[in-house]
Structures are given as C-alpha cells and as structure tokens.
Protein backbone atom coordinates (compact mmCIF):
# COMPACT_ATOMS: atom_id res chain seq x y z
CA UNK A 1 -12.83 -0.88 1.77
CA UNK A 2 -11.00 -0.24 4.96
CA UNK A 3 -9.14 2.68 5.31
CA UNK A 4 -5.87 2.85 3.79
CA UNK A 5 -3.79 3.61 6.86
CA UNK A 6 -4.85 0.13 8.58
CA UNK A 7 -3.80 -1.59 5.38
CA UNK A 8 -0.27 0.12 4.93
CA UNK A 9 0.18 -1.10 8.97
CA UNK A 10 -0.13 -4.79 8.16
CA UNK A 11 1.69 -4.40 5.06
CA UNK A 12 4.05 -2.76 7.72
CA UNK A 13 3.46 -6.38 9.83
CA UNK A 14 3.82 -8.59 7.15
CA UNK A 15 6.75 -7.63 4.79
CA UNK A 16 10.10 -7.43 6.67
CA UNK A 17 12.19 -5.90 4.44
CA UNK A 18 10.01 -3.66 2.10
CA UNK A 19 11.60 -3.35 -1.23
CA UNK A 20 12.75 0.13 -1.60
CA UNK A 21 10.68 0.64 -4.23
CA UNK A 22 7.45 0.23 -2.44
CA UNK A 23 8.53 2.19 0.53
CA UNK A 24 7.92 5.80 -0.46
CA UNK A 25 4.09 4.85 -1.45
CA UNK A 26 3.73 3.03 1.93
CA UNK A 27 5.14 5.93 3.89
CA UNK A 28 2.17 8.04 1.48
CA UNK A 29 -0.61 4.84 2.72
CA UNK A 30 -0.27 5.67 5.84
CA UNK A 31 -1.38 8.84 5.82
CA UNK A 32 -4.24 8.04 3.87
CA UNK A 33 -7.84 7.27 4.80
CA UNK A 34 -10.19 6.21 1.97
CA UNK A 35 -9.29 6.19 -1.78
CA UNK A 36 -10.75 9.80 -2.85
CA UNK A 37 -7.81 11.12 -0.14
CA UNK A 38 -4.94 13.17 -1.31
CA UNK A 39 -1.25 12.95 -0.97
CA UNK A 40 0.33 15.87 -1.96
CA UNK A 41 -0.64 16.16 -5.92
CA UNK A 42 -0.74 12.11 -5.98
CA UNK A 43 -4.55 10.96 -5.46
CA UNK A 44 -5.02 7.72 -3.16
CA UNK A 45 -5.52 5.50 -6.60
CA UNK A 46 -2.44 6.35 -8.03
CA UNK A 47 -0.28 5.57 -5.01
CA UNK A 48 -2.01 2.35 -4.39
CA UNK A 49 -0.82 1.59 -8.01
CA UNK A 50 2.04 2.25 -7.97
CA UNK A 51 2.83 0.37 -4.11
CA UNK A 52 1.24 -2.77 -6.30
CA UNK A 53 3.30 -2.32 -9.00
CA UNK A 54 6.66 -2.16 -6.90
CA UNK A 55 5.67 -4.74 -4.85
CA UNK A 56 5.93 -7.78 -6.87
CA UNK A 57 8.41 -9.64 -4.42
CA UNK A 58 6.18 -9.48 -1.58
CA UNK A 59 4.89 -12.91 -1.43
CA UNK A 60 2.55 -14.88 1.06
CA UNK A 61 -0.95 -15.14 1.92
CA UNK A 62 -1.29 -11.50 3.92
CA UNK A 63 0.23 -10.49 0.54
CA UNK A 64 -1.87 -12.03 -1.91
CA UNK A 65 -5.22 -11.05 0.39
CA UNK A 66 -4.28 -7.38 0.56
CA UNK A 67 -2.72 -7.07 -3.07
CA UNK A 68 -6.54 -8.23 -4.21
CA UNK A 69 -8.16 -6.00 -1.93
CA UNK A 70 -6.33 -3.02 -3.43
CA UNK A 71 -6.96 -3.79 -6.74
C-alpha cells in the first residue's frame, strides 16, 4: 500500500467539495504514512474507516480505485 498521505492528496485532487463529514479524517490522512501510524488515540485503520464510511457521495473512477484500495 502506498502511504496514506499520497492517497489523502488525490482524494484532495479528485473530490471538489469534500463532504464535511469526510473532511476531519482527511485532514488526519494526511498526516499519516502507513496503516500501523497513529493519529492522536485514533490508529490509521480506524480513520481510513471512518473517511470510507462518510464518503459515500464521492463518486467517479479516482473514487471507486482508491475507495478499493483502502479497503
């Protein structure tokens, strides 16, 4: 897996208006490297969760590619 910081930047690219939602656990991706990482008491897992399951209206192919490759 790439790290998670180059994934929350073409999230970043790809979804113009991030739901609000989603935004506080993209802010958190971006300072994170590889999934065992840390922010504050929230491990890397749980925040990718939880960015997947608030970002259901982010549609597209970049979207579909990087919502698999977080699972």
């Amino acid at each position: 897996m790439r790290p998670i910081f180059e994934i929350a930047n073409e999230i970043e690219n790809d979804w113009a208006n991030v739901h609000f939602a989603a935004r506080p656990y993209l802010r958190a991706m971006h300072s994170l490297d590889k999934v065992t990482d840390y922010y504050g008491a929230d491990s890397a897992v749980e925040i990718l969760l939880y960015f997947g399951a608030n970002a259901k209206s982010w549609r597209g192919p970049v979207a579909r590619r990087i919502k698999q490759e977080i699972k």
